[in-house]
PDB file of N, CA and C in Angstrom:
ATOM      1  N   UNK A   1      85.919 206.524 204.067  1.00  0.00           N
ATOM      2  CA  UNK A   1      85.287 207.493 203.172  1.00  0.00           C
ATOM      3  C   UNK A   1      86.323 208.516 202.718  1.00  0.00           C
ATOM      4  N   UNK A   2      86.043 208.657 201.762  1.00  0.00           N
ATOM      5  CA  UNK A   2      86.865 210.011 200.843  1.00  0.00           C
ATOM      6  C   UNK A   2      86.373 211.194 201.403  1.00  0.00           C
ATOM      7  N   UNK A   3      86.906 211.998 202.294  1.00  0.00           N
ATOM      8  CA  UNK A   3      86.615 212.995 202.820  1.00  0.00           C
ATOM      9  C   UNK A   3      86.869 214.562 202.124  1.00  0.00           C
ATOM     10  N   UNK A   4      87.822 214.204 201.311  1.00  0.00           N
ATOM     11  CA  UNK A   4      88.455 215.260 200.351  1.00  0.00           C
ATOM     12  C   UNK A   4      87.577 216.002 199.555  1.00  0.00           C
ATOM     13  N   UNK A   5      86.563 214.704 199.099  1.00  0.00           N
ATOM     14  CA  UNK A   5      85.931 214.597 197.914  1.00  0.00           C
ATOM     15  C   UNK A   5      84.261 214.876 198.031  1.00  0.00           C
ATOM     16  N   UNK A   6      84.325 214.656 199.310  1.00  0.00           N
ATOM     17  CA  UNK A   6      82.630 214.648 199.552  1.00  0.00           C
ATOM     18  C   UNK A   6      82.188 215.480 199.762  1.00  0.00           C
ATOM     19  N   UNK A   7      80.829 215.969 199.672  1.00  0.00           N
ATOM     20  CA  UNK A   7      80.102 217.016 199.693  1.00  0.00           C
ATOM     21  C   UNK A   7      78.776 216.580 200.961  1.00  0.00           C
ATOM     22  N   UNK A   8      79.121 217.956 201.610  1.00  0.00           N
ATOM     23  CA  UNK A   8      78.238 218.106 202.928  1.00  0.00           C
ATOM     24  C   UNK A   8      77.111 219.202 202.668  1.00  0.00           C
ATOM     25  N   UNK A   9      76.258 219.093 203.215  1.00  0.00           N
ATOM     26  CA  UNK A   9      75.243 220.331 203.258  1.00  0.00           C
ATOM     27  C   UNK A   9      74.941 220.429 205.002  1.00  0.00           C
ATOM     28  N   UNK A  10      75.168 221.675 205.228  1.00  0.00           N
ATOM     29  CA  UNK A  10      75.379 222.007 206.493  1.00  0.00           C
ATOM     30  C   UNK A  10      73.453 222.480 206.938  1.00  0.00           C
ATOM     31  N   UNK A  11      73.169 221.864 207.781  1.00  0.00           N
ATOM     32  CA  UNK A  11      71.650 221.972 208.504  1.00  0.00           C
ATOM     33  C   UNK A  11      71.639 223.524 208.165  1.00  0.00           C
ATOM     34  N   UNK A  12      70.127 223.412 207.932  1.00  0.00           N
ATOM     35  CA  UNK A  12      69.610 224.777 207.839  1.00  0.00           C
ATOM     36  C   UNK A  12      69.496 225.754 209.208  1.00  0.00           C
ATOM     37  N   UNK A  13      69.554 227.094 209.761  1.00  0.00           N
ATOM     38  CA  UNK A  13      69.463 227.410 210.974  1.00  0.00           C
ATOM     39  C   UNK A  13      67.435 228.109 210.675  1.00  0.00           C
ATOM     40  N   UNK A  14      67.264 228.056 211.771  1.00  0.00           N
ATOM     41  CA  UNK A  14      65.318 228.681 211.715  1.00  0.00           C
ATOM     42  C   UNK A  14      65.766 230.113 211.109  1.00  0.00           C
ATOM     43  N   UNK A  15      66.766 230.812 211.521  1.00  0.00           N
ATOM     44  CA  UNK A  15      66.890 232.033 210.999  1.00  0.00           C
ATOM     45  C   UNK A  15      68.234 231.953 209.579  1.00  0.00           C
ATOM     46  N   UNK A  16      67.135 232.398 208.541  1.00  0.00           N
ATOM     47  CA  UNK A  16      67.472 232.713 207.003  1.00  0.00           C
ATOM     48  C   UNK A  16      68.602 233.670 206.669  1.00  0.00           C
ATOM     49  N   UNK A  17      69.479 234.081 207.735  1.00  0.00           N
ATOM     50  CA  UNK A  17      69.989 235.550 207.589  1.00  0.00           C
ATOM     51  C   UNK A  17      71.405 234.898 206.838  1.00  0.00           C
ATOM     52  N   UNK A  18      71.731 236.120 206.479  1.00  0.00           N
ATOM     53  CA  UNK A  18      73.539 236.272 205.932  1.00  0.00           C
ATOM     54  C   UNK A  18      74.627 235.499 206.915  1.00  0.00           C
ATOM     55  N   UNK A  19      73.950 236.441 207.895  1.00  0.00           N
ATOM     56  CA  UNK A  19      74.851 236.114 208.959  1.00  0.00           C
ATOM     57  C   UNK A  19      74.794 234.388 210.182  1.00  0.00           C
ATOM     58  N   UNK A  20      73.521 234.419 209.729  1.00  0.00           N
ATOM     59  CA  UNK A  20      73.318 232.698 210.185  1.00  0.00           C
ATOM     60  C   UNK A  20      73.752 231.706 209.958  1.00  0.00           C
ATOM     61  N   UNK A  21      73.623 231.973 208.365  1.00  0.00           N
ATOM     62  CA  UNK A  21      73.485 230.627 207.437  1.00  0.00           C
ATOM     63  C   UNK A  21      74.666 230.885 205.938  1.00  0.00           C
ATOM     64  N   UNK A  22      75.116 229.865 205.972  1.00  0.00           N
ATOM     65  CA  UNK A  22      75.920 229.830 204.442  1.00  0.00           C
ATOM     66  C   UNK A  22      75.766 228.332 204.276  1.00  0.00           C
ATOM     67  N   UNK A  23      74.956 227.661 204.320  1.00  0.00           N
ATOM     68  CA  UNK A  23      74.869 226.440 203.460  1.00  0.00           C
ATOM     69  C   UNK A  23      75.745 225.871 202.755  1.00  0.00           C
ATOM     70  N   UNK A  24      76.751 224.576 202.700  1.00  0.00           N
ATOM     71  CA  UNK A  24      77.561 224.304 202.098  1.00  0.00           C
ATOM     72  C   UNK A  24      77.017 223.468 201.047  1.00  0.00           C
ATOM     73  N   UNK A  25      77.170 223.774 199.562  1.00  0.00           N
ATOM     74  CA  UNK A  25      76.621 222.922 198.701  1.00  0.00           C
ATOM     75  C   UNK A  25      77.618 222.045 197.910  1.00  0.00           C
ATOM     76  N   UNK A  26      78.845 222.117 198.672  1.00  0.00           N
ATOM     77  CA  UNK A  26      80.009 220.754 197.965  1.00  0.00           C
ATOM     78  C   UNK A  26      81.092 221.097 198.297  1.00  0.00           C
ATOM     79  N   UNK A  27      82.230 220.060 198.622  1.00  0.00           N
ATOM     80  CA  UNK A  27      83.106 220.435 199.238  1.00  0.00           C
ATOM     81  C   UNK A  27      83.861 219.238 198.374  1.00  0.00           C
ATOM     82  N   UNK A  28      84.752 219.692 197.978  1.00  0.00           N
ATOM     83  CA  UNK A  28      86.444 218.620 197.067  1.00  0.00           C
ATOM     84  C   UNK A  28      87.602 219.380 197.126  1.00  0.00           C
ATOM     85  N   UNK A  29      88.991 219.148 197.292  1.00  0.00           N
ATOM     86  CA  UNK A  29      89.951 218.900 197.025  1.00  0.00           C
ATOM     87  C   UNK A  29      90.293 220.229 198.629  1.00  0.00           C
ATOM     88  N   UNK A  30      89.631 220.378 199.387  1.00  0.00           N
ATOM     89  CA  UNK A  30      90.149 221.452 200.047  1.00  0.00           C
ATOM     90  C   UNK A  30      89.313 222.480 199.989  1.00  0.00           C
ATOM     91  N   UNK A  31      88.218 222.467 198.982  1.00  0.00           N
ATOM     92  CA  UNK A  31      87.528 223.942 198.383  1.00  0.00           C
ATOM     93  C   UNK A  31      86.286 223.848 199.311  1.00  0.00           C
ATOM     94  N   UNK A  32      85.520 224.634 199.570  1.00  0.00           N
ATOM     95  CA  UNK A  32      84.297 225.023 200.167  1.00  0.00           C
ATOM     96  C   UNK A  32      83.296 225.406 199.056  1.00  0.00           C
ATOM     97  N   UNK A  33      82.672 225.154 198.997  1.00  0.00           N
ATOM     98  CA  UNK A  33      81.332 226.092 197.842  1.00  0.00           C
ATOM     99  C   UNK A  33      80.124 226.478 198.941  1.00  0.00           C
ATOM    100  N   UNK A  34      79.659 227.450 198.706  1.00  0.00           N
ATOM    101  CA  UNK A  34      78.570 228.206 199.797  1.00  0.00           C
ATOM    102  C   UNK A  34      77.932 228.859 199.120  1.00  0.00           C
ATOM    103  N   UNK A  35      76.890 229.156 199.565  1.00  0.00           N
ATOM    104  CA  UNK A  35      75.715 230.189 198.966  1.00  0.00           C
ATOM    105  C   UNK A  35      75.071 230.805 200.135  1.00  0.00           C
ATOM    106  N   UNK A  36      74.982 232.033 200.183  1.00  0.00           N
ATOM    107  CA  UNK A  36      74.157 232.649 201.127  1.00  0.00           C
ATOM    108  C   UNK A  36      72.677 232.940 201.037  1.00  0.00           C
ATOM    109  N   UNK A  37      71.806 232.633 202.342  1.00  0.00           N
ATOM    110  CA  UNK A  37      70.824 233.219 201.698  1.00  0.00           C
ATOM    111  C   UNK A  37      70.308 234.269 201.711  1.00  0.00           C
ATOM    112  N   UNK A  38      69.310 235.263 201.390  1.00  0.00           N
ATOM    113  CA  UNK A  38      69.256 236.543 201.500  1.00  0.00           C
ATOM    114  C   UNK A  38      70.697 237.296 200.595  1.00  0.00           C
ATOM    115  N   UNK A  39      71.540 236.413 199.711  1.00  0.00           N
ATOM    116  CA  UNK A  39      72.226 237.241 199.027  1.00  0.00           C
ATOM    117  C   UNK A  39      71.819 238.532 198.217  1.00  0.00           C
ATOM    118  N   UNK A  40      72.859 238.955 197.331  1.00  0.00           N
ATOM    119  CA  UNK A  40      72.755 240.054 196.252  1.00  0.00           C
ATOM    120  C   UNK A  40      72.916 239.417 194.892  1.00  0.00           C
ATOM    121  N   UNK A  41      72.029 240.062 194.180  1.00  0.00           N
ATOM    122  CA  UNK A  41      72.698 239.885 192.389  1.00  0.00           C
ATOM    123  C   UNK A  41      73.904 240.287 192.112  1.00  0.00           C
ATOM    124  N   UNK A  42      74.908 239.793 190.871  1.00  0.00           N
ATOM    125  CA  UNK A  42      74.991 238.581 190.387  1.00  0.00           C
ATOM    126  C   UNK A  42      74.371 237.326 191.086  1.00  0.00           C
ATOM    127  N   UNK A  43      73.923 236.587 190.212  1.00  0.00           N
ATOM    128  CA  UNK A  43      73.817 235.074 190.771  1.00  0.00           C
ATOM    129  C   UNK A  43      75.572 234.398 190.818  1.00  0.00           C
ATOM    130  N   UNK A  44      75.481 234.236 192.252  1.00  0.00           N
ATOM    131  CA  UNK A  44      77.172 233.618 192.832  1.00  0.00           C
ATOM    132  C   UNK A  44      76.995 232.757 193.723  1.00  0.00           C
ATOM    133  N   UNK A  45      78.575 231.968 194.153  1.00  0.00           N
ATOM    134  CA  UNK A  45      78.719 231.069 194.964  1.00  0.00           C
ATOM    135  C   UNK A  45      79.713 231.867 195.679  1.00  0.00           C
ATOM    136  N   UNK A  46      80.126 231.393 197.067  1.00  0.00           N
ATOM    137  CA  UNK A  46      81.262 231.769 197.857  1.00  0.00           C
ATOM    138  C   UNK A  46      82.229 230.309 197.641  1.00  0.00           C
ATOM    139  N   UNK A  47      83.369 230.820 197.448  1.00  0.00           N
ATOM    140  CA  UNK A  47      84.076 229.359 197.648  1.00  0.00           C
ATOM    141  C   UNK A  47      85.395 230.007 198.466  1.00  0.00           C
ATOM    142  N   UNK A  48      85.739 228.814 199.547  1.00  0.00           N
ATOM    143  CA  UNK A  48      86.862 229.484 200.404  1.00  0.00           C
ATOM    144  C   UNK A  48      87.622 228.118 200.546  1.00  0.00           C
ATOM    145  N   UNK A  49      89.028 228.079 200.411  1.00  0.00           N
ATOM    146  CA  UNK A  49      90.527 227.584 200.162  1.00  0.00           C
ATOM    147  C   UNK A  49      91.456 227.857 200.868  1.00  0.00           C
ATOM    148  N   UNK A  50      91.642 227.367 201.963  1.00  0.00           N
ATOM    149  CA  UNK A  50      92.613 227.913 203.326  1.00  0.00           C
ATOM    150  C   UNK A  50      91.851 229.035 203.694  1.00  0.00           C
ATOM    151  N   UNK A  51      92.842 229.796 204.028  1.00  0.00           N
ATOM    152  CA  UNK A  51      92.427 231.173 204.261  1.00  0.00           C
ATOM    153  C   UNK A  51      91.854 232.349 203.389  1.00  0.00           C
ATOM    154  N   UNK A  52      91.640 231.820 201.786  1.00  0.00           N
ATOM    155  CA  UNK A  52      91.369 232.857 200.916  1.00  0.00           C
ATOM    156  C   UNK A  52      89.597 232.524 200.560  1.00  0.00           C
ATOM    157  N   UNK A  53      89.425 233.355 200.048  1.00  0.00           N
ATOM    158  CA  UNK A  53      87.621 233.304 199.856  1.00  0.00           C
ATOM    159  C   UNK A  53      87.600 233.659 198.822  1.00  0.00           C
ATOM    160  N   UNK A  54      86.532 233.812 198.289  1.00  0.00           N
ATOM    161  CA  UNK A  54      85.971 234.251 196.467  1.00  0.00           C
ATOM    162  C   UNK A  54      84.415 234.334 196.519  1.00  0.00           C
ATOM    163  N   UNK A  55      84.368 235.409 196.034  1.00  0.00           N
ATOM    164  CA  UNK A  55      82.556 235.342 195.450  1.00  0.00           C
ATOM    165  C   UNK A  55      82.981 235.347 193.681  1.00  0.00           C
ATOM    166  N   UNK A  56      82.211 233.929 193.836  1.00  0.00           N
ATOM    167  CA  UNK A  56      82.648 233.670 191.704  1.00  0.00           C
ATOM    168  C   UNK A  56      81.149 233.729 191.177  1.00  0.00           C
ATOM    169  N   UNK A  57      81.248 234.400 190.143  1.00  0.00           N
ATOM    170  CA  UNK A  57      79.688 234.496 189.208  1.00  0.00           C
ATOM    171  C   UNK A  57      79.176 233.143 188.565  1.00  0.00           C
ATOM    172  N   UNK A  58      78.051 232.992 188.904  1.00  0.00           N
ATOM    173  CA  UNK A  58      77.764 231.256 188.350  1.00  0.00           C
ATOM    174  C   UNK A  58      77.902 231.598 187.017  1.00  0.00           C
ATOM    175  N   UNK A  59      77.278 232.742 185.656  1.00  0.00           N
ATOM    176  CA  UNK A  59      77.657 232.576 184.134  1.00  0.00           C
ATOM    177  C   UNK A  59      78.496 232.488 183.980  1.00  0.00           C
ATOM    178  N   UNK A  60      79.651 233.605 184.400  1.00  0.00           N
ATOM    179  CA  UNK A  60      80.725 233.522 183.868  1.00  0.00           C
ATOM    180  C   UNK A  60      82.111 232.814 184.041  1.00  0.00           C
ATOM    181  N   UNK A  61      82.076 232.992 185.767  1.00  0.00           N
ATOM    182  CA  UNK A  61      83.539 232.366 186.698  1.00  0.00           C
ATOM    183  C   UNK A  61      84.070 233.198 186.794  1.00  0.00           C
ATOM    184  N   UNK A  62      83.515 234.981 186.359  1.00  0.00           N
ATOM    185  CA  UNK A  62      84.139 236.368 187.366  1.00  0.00           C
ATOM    186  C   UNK A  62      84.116 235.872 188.344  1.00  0.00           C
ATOM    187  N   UNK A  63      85.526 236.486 189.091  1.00  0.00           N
ATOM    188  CA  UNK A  63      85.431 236.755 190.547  1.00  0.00           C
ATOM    189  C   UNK A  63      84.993 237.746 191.047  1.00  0.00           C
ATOM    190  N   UNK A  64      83.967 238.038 191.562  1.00  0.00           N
ATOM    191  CA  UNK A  64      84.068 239.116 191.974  1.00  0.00           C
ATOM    192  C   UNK A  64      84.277 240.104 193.081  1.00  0.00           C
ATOM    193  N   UNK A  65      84.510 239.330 193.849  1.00  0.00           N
ATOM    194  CA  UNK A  65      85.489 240.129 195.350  1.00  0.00           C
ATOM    195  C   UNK A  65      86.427 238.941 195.806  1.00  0.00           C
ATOM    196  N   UNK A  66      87.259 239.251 196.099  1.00  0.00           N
ATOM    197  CA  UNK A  66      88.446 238.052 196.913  1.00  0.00           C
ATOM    198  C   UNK A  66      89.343 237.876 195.864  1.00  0.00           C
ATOM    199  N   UNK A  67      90.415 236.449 196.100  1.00  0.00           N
ATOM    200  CA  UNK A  67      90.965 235.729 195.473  1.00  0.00           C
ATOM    201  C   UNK A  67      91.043 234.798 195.932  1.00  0.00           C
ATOM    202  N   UNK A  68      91.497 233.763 195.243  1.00  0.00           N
ATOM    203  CA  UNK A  68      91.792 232.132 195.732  1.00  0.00           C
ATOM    204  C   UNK A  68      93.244 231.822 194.566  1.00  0.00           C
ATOM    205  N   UNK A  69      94.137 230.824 195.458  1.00  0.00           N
ATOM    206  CA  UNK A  69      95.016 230.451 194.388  1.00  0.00           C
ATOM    207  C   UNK A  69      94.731 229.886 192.986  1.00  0.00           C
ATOM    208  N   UNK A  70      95.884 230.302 192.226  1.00  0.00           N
ATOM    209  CA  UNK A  70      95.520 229.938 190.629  1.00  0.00           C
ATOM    210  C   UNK A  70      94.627 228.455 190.668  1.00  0.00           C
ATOM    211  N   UNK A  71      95.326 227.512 191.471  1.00  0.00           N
ATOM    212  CA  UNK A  71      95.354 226.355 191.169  1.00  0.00           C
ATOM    213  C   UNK A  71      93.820 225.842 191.390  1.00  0.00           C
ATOM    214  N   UNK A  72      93.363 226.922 192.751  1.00  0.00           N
ATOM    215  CA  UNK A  72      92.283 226.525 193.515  1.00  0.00           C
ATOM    216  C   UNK A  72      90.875 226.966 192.374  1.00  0.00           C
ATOM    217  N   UNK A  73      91.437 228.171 192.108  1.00  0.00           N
ATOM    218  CA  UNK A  73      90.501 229.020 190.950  1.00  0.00           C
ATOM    219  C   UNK A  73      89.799 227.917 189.913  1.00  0.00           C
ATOM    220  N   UNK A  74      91.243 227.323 189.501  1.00  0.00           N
ATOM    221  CA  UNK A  74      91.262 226.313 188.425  1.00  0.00           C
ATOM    222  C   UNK A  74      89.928 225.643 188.188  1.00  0.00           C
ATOM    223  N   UNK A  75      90.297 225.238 189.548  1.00  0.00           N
ATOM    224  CA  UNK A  75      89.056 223.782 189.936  1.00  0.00           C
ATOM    225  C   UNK A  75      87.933 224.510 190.496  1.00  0.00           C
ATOM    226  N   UNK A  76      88.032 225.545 190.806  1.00  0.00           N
ATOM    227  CA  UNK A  76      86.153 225.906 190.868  1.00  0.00           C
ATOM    228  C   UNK A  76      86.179 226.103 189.698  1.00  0.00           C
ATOM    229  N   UNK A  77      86.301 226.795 188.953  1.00  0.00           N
ATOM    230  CA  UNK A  77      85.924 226.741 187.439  1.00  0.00           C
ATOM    231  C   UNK A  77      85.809 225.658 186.785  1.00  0.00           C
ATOM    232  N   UNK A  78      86.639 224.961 186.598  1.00  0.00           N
ATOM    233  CA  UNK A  78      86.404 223.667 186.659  1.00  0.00           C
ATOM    234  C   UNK A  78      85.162 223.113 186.350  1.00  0.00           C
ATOM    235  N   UNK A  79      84.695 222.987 188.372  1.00  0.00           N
ATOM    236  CA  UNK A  79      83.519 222.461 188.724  1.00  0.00           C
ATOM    237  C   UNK A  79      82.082 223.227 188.219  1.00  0.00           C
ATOM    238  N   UNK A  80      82.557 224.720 188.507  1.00  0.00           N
ATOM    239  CA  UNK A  80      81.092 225.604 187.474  1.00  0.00           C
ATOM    240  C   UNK A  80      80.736 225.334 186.325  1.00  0.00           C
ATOM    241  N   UNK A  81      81.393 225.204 185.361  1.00  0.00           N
ATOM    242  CA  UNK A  81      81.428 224.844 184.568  1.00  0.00           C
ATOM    243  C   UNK A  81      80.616 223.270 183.460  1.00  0.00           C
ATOM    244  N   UNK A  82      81.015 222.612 184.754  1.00  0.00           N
ATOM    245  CA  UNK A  82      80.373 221.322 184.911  1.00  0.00           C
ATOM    246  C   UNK A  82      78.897 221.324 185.232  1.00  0.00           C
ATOM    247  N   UNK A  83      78.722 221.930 186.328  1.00  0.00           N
ATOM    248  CA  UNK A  83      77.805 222.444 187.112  1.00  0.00           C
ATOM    249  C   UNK A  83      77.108 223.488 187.175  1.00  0.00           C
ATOM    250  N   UNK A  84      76.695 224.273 186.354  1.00  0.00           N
ATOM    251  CA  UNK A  84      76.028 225.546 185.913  1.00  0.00           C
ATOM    252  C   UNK A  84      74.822 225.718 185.743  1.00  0.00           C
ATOM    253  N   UNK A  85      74.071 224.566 185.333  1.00  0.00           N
ATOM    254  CA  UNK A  85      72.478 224.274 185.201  1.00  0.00           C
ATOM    255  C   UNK A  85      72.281 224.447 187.138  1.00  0.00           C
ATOM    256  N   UNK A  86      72.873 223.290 187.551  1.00  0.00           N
ATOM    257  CA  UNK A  86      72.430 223.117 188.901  1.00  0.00           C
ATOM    258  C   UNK A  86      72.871 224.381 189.902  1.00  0.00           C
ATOM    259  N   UNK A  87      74.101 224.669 189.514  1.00  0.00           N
ATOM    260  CA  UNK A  87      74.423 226.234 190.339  1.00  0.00           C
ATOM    261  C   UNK A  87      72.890 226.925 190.925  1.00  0.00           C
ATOM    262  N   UNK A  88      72.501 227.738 189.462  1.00  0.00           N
ATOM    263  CA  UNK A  88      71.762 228.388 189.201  1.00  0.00           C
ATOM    264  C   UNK A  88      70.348 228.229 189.762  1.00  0.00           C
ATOM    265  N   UNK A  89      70.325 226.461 189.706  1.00  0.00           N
ATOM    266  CA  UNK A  89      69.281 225.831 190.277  1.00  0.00           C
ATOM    267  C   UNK A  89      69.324 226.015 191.808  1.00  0.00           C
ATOM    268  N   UNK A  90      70.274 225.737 192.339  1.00  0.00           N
ATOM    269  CA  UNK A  90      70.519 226.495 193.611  1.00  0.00           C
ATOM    270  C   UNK A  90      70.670 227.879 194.026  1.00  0.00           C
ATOM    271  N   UNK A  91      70.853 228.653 193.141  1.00  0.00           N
ATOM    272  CA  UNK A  91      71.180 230.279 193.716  1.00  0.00           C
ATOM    273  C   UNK A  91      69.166 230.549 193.685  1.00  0.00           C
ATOM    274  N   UNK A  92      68.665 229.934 193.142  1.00  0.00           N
ATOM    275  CA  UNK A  92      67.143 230.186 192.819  1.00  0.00           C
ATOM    276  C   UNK A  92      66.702 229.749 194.103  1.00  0.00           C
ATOM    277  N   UNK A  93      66.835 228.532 194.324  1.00  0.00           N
ATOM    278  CA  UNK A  93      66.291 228.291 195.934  1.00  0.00           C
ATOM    279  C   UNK A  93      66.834 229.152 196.908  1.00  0.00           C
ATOM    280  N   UNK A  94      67.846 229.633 196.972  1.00  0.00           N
ATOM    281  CA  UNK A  94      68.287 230.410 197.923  1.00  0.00           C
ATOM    282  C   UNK A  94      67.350 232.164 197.500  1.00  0.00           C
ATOM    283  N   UNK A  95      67.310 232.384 196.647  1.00  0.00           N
ATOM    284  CA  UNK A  95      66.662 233.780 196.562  1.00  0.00           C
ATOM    285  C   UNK A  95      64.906 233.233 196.863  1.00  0.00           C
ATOM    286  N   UNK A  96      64.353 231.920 196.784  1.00  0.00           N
ATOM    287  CA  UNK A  96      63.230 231.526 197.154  1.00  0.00           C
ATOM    288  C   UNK A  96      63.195 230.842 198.447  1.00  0.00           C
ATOM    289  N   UNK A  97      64.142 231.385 199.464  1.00  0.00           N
ATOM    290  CA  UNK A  97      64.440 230.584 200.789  1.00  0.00           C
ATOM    291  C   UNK A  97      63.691 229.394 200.732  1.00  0.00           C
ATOM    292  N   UNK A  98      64.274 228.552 199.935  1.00  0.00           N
ATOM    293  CA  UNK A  98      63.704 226.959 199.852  1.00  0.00           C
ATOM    294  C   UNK A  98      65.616 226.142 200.026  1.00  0.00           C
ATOM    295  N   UNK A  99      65.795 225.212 200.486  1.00  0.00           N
ATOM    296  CA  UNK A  99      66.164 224.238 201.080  1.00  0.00           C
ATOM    297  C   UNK A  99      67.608 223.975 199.570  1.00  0.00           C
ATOM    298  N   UNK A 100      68.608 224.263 199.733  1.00  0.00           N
ATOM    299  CA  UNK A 100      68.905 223.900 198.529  1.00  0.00           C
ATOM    300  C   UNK A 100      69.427 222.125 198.595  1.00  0.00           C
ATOM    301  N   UNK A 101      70.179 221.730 196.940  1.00  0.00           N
ATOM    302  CA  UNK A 101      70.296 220.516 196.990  1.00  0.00           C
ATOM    303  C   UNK A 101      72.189 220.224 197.020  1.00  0.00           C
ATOM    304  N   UNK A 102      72.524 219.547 197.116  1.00  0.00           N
ATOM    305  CA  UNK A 102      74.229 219.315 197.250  1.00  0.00           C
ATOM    306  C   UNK A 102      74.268 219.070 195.460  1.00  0.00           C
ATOM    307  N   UNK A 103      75.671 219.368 195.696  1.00  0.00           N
ATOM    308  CA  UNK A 103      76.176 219.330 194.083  1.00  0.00           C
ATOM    309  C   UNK A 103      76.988 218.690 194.018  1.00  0.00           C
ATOM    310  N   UNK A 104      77.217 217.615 193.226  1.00  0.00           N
ATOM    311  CA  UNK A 104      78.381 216.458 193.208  1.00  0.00           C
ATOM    312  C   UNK A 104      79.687 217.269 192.943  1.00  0.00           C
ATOM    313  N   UNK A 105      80.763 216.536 193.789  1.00  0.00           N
ATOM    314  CA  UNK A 105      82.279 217.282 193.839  1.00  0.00           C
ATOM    315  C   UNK A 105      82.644 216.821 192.697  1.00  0.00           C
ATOM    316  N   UNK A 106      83.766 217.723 192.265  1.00  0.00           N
ATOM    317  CA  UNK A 106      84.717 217.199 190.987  1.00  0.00           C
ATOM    318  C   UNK A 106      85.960 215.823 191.349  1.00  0.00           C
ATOM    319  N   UNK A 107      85.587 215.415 190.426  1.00  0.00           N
ATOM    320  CA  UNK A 107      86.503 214.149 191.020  1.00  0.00           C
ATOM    321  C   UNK A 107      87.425 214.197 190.375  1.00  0.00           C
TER     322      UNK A 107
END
């Protein structure tokens, strides 16, 4: 299996908190994508790349706290981009603590 490339969704915990749960909704080239639940507005994803993290805005692809390398940036944007209907579709289940769905990696 292509491990690089695949996308995991990490079990839900009984408790909904910040601090419980970050749900992984796709994982490629090294990148993490996460959503918390019980987040804040903007509607965002967390994406983390070695050691660097990012909260990126699903409209736009602001960052808005962190950084990630150019290269890494690239390709979440990239993938948002691609993926923006369904983002959104997911940041909604998460503000409706409902179960979200995995999002196909960028290949």
């Amino acid at each position: 299996a292509n491990h690089r490339r695949a996308c995991y969704r990490q079990p839900l915990t009984s408790t909904l908190s910040k601090a419980a749960s970050m749900p992984e909704i796709c994982r490629f080239y090294g990148i993490i994508i996460a959503m918390y639940y019980n987040d804040h507005a903007p509607a965002h994803f967390h994406a983390k790349y070695t050691s660097n993290k990012a909260t990126i805005a699903i409209a736009t692809g602001d960052v808005i706290q962190g950084s990630l390398p150019r290269r890494a940036l690239r390709l979440v944007n990239e993938w948002r981009t691609l993926h923006e209907v369904e983002l959104q579709a997911a940041w909604d289940d998460v503000m409706a603590r409902q179960p979200m769905k995995h999002i196909e990696p960028l290949e």
